[in-house]
Structures are given as structure tokens and as C-alpha cells.
PDB file of N, CA and C in Angstrom:
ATOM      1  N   UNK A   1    -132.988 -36.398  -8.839  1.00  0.00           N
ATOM      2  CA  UNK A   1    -133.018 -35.537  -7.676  1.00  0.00           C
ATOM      3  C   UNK A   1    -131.581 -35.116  -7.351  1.00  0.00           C
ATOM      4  N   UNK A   2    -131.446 -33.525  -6.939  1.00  0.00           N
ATOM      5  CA  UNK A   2    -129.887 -33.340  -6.675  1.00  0.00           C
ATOM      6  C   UNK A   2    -129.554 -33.996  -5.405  1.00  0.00           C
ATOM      7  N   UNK A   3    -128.048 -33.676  -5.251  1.00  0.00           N
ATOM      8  CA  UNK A   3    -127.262 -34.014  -4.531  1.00  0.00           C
ATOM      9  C   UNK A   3    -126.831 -33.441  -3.587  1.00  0.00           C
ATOM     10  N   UNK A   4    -126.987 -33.338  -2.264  1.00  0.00           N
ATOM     11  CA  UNK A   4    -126.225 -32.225  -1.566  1.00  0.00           C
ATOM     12  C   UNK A   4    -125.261 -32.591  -0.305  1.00  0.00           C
ATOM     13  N   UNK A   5    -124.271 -31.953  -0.295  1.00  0.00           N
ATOM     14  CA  UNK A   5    -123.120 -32.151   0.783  1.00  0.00           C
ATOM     15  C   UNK A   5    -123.238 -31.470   2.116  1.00  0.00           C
ATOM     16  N   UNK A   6    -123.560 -32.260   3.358  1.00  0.00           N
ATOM     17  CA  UNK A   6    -123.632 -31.179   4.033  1.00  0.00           C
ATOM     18  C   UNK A   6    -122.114 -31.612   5.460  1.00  0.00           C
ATOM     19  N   UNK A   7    -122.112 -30.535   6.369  1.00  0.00           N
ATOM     20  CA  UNK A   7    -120.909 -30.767   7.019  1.00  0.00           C
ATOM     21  C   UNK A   7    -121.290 -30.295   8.150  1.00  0.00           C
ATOM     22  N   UNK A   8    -121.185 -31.208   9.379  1.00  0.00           N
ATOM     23  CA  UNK A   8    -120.965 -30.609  10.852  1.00  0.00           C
ATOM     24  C   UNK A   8    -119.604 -30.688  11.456  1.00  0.00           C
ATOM     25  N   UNK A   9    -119.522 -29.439  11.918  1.00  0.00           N
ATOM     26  CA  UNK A   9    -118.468 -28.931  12.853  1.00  0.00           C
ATOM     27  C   UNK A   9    -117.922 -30.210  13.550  1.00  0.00           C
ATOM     28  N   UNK A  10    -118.929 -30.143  14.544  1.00  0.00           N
ATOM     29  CA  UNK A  10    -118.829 -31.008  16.121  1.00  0.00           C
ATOM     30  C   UNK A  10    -118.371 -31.981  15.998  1.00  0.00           C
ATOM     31  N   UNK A  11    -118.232 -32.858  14.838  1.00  0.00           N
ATOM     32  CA  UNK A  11    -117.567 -34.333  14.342  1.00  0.00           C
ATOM     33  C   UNK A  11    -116.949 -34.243  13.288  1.00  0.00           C
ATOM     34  N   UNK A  12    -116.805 -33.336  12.786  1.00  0.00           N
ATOM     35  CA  UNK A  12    -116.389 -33.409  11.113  1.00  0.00           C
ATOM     36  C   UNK A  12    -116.541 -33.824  10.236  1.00  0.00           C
ATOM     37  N   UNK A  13    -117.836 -34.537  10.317  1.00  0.00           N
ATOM     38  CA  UNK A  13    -118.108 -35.264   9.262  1.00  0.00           C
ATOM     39  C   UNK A  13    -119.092 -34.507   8.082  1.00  0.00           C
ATOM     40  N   UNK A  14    -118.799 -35.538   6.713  1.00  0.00           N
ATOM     41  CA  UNK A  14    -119.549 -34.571   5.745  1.00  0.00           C
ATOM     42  C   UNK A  14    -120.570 -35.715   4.857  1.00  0.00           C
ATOM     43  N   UNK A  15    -121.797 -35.466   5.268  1.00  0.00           N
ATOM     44  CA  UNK A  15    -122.740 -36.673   4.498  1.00  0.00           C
ATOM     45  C   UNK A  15    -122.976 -35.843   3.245  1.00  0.00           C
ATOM     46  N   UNK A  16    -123.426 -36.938   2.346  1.00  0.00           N
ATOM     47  CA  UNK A  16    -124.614 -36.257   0.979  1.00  0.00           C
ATOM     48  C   UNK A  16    -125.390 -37.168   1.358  1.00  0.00           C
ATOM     49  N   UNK A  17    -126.612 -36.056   0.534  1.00  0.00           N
ATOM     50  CA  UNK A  17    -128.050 -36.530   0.646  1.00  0.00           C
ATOM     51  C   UNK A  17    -128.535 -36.491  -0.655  1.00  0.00           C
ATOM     52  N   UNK A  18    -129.509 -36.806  -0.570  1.00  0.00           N
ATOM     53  CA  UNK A  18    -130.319 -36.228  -2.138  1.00  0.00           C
ATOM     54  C   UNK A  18    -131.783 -35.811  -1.496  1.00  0.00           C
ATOM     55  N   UNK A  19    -132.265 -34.366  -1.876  1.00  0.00           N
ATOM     56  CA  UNK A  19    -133.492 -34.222  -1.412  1.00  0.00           C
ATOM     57  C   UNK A  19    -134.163 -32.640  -2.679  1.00  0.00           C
ATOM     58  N   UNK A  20    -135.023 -32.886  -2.927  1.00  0.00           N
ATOM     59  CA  UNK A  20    -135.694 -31.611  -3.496  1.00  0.00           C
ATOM     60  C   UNK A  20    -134.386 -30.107  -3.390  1.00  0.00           C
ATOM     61  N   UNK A  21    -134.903 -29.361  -4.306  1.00  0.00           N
ATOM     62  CA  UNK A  21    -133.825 -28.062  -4.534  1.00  0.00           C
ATOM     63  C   UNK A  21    -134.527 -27.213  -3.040  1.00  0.00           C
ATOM     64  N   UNK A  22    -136.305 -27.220  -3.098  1.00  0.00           N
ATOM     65  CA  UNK A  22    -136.331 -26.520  -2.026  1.00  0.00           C
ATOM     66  C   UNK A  22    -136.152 -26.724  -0.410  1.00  0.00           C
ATOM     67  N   UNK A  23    -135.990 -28.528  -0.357  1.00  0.00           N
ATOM     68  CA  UNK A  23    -135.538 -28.849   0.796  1.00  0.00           C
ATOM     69  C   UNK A  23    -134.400 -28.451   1.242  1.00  0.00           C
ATOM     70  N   UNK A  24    -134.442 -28.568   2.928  1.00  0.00           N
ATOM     71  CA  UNK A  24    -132.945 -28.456   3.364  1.00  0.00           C
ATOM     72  C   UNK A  24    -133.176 -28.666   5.010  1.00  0.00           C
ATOM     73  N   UNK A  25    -131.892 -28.935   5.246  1.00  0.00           N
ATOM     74  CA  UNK A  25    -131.361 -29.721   6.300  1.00  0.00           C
ATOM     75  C   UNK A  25    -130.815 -28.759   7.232  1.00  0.00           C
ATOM     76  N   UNK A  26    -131.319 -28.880   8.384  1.00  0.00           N
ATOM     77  CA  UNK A  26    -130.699 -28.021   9.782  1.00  0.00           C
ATOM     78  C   UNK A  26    -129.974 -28.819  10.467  1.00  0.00           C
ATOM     79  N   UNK A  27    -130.159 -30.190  11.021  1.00  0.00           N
ATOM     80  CA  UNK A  27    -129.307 -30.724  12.346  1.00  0.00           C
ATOM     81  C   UNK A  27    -128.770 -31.870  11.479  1.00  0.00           C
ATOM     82  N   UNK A  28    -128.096 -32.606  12.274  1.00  0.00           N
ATOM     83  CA  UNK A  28    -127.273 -33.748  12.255  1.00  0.00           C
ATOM     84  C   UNK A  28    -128.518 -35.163  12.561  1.00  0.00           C
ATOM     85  N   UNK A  29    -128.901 -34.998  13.101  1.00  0.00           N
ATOM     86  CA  UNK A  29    -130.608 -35.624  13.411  1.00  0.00           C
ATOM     87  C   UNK A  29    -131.215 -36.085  12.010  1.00  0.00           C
ATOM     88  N   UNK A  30    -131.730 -35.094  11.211  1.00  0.00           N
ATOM     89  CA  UNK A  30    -132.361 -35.336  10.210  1.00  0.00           C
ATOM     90  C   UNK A  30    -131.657 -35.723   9.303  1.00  0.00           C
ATOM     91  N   UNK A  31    -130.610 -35.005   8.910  1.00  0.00           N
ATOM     92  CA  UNK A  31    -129.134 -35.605   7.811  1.00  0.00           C
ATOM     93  C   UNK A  31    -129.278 -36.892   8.320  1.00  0.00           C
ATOM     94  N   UNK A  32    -128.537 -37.149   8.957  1.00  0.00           N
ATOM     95  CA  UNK A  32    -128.667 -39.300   9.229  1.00  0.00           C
ATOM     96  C   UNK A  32    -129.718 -39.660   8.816  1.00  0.00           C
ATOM     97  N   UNK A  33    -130.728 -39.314   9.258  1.00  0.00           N
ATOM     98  CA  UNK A  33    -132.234 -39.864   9.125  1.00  0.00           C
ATOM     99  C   UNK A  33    -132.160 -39.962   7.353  1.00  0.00           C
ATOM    100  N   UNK A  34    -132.256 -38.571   7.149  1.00  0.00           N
ATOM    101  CA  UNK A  34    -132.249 -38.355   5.819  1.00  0.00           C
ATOM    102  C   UNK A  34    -131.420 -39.328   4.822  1.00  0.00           C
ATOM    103  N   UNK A  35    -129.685 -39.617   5.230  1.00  0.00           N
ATOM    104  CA  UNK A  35    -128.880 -40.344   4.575  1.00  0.00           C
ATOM    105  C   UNK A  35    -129.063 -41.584   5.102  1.00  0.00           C
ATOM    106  N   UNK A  36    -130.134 -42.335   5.992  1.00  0.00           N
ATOM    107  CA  UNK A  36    -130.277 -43.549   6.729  1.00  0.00           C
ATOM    108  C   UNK A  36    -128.501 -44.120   6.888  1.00  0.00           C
ATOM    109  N   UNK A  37    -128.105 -43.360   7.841  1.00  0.00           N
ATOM    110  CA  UNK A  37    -126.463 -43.429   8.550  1.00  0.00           C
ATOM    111  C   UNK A  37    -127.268 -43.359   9.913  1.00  0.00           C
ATOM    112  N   UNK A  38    -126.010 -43.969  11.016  1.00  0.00           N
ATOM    113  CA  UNK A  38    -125.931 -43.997  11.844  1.00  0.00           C
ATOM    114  C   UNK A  38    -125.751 -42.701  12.693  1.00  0.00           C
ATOM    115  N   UNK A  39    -126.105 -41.784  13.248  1.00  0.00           N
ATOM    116  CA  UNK A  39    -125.954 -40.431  14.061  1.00  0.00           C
ATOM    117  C   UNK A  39    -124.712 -40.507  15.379  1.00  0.00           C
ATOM    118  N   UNK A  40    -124.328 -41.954  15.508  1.00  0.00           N
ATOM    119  CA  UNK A  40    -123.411 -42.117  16.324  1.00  0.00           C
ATOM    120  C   UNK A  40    -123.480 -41.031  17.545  1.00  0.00           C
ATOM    121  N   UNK A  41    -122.413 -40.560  18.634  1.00  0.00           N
ATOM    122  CA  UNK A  41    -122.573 -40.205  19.680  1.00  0.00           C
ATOM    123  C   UNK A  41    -123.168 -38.423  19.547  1.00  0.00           C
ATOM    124  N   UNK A  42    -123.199 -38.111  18.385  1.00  0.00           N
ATOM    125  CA  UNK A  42    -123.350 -36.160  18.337  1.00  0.00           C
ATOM    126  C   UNK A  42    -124.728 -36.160  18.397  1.00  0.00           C
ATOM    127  N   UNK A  43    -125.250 -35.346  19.416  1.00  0.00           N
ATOM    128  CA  UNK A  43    -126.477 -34.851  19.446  1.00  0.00           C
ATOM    129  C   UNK A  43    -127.121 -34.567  18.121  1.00  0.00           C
ATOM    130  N   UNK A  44    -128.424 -35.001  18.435  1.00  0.00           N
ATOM    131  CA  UNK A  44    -129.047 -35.076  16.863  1.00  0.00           C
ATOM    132  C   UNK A  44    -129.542 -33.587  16.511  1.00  0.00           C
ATOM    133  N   UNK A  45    -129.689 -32.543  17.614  1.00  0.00           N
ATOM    134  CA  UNK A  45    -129.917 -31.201  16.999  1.00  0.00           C
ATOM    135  C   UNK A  45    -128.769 -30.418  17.303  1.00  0.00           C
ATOM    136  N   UNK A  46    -127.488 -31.256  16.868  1.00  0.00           N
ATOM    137  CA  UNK A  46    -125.946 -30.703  16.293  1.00  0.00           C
ATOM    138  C   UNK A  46    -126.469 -29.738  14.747  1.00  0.00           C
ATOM    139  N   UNK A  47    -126.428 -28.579  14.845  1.00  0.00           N
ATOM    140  CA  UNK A  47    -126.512 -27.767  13.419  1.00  0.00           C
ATOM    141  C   UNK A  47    -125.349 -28.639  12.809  1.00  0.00           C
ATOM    142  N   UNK A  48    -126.258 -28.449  11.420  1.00  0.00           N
ATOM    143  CA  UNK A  48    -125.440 -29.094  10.033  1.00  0.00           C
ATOM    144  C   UNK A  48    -125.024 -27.851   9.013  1.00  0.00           C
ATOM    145  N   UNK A  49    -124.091 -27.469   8.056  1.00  0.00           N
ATOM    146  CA  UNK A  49    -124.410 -25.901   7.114  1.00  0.00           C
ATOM    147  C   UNK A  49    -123.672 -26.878   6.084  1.00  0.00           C
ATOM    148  N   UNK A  50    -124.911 -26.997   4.708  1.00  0.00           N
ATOM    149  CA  UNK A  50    -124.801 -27.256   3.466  1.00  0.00           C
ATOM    150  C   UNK A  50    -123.376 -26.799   2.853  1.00  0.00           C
ATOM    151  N   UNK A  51    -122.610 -27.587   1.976  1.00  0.00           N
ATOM    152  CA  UNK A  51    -121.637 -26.944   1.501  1.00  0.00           C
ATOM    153  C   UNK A  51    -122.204 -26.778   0.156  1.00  0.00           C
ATOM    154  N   UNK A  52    -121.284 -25.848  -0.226  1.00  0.00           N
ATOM    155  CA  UNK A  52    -121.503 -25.069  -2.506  1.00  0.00           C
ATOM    156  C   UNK A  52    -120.652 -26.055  -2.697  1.00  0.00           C
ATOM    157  N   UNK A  53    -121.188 -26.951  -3.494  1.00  0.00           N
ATOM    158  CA  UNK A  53    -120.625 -27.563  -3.924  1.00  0.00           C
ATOM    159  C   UNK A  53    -121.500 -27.780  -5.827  1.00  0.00           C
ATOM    160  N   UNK A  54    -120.936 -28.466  -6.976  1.00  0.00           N
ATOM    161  CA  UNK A  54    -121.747 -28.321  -8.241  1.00  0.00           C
ATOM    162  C   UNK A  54    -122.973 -29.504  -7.978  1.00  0.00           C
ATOM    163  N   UNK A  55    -122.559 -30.176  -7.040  1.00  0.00           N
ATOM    164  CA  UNK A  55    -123.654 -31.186  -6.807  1.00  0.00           C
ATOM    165  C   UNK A  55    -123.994 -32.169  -7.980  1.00  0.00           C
ATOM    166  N   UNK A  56    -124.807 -33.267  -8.351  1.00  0.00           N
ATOM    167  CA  UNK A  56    -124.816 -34.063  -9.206  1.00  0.00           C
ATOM    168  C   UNK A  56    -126.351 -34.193  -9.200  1.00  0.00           C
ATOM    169  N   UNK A  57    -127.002 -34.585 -10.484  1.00  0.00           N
ATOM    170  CA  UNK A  57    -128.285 -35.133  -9.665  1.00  0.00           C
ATOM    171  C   UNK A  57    -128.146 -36.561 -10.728  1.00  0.00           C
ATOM    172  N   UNK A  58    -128.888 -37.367  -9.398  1.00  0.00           N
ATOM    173  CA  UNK A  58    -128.799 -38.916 -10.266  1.00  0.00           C
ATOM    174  C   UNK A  58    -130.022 -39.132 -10.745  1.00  0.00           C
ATOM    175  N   UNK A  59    -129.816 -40.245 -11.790  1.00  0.00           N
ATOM    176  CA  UNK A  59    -130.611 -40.947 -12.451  1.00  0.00           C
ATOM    177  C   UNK A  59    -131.664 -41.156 -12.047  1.00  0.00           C
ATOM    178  N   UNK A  60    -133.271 -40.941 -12.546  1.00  0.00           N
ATOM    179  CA  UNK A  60    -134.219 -41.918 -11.698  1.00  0.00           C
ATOM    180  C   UNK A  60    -134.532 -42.959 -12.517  1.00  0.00           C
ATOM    181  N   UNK A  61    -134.413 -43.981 -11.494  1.00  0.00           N
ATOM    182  CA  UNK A  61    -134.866 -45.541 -12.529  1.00  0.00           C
ATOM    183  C   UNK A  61    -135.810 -46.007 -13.318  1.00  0.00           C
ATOM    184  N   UNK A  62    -135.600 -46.279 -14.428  1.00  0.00           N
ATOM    185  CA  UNK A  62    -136.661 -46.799 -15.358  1.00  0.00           C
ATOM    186  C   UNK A  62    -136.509 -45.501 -16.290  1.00  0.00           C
ATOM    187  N   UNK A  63    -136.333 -44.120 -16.089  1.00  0.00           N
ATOM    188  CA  UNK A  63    -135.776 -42.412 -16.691  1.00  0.00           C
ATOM    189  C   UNK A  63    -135.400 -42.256 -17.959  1.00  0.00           C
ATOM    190  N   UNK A  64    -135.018 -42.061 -19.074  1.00  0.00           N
ATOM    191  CA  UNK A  64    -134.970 -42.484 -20.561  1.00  0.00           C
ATOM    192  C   UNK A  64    -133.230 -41.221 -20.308  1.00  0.00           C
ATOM    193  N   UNK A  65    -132.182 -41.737 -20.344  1.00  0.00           N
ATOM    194  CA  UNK A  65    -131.605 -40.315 -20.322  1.00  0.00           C
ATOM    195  C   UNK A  65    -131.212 -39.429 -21.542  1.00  0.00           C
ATOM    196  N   UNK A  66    -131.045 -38.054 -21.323  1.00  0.00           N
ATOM    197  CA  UNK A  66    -131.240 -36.983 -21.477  1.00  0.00           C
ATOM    198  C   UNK A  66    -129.627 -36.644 -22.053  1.00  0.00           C
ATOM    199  N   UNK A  67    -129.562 -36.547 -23.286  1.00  0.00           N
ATOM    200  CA  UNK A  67    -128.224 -35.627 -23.980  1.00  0.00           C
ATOM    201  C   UNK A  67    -128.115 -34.323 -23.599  1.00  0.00           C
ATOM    202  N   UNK A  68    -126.639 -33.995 -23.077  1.00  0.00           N
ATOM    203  CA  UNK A  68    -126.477 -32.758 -22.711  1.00  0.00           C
ATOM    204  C   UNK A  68    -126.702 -32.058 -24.068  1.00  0.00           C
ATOM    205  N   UNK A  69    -127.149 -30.517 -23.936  1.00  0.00           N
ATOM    206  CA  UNK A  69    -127.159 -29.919 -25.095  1.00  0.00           C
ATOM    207  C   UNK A  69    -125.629 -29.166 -25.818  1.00  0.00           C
ATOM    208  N   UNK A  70    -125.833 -29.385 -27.144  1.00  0.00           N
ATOM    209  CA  UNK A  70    -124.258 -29.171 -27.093  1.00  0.00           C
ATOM    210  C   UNK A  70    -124.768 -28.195 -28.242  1.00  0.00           C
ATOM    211  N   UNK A  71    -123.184 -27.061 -28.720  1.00  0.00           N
ATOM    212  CA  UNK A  71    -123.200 -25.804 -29.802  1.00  0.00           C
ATOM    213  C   UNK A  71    -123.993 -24.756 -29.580  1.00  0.00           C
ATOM    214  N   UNK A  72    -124.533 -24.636 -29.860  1.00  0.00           N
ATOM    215  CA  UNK A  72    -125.158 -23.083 -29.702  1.00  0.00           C
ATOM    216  C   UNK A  72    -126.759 -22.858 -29.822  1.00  0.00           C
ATOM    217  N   UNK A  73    -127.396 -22.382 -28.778  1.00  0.00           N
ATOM    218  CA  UNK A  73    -128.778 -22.676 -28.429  1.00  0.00           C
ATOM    219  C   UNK A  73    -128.593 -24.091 -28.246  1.00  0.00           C
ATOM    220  N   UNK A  74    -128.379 -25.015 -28.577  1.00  0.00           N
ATOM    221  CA  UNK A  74    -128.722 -26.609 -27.934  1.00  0.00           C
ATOM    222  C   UNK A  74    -128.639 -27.393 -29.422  1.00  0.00           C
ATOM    223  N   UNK A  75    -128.088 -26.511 -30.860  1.00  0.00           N
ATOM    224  CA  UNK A  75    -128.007 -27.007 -31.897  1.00  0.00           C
ATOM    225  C   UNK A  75    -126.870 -27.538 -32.065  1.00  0.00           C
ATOM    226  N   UNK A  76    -126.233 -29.162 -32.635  1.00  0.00           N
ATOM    227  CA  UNK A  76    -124.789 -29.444 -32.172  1.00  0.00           C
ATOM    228  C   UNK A  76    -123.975 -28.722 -33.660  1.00  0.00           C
ATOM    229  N   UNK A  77    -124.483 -27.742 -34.395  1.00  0.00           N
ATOM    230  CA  UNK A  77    -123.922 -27.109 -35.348  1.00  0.00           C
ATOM    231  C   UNK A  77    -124.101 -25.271 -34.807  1.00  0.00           C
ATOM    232  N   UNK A  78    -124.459 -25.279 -33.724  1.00  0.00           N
ATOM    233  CA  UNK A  78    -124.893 -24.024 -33.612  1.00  0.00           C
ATOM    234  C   UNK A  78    -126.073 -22.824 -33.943  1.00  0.00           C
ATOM    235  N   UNK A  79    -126.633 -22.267 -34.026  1.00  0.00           N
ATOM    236  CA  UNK A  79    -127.574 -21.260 -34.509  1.00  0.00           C
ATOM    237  C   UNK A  79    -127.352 -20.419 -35.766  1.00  0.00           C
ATOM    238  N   UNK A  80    -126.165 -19.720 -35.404  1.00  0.00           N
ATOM    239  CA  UNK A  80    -125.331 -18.713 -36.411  1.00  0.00           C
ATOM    240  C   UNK A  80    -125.599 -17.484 -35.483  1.00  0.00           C
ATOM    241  N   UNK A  81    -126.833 -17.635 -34.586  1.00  0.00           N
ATOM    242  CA  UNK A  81    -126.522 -15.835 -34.155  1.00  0.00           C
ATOM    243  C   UNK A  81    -125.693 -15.419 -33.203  1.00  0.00           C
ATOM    244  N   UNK A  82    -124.891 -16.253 -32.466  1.00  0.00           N
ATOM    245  CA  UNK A  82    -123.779 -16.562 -31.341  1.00  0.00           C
ATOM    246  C   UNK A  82    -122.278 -16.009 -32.016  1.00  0.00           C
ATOM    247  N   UNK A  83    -121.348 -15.934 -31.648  1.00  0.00           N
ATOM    248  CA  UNK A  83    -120.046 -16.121 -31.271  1.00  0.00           C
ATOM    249  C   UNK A  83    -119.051 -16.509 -30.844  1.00  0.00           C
TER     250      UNK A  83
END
């Protein structure tokens, strides 16, 4: 599951989460909830705005992992029809 960075103003703080590509996060409320952190004194419907970041997605356990594809089309000698 990816990774995502998000950042509120009002405290400055910047959690990651991990949640679905089509999920997403509006307040400071649900981010905590979401990152099971403490929400400390900022109102919990403090807007949160996702940062671009390349994000990571981690491992799921027990998951067999997965070789990046390398050369050309995903062949580690290449295809030949590339450049």
C-alpha cells in the first residue's frame, strides 16, 4: 500500500500514512486517527493538503517480492526495438 505525506499549516507538522491511491485525507482529525498519533492541542477539522512527494509503497507481509524490471520492455538484455 502507498505512502503518503501529508502537512498542516496550523502546527507544522507533517505525518505519513499509508492508505489506498483513491483514498485521501482532509483534516488533521482523521490523519492522526489514520497514523494512530496523538492529535495533540489542533482542532481535529484543522485542513490537512497532501504533499507530491515519490512516495514508497511497503511490503505486505507474508508478499513474495517483486524484481524491479530492468533493460528494455522489462528484458534485462533489452528487446532490440528501443534505443
Amino acid at each position: 500500500m502507498p505512502t503518503y505525506d501529508y502537512h498542516c499549516a496550523k502546527n507544522s507538522k507533517t505525518v505519513t500514512v499509508q492508505h489506498g491511491m483513491k483514498d485521501a485525507i482532509s483534516n488533521w482529525g482523521d490523519l492522526c486517527q489514520r497514523a494512530e498519533v496523538d492529535p495533540g492541542d489542533t482542532p481535529k477539522d484543522t485542513p490537512v493538503k497532501r504533499l507530491i512527494s515519490g512516495g514508497i509503497a511497503l511490503p505486505i507481509p507474508g508478499a513474495i517480492p517483486q524484481l524491479p524490471m530492468a533493460g528494455c520492455c522489462g528484458n534485462p538484455v533489452g528487446c532490440g526495438h528501443h534505443h
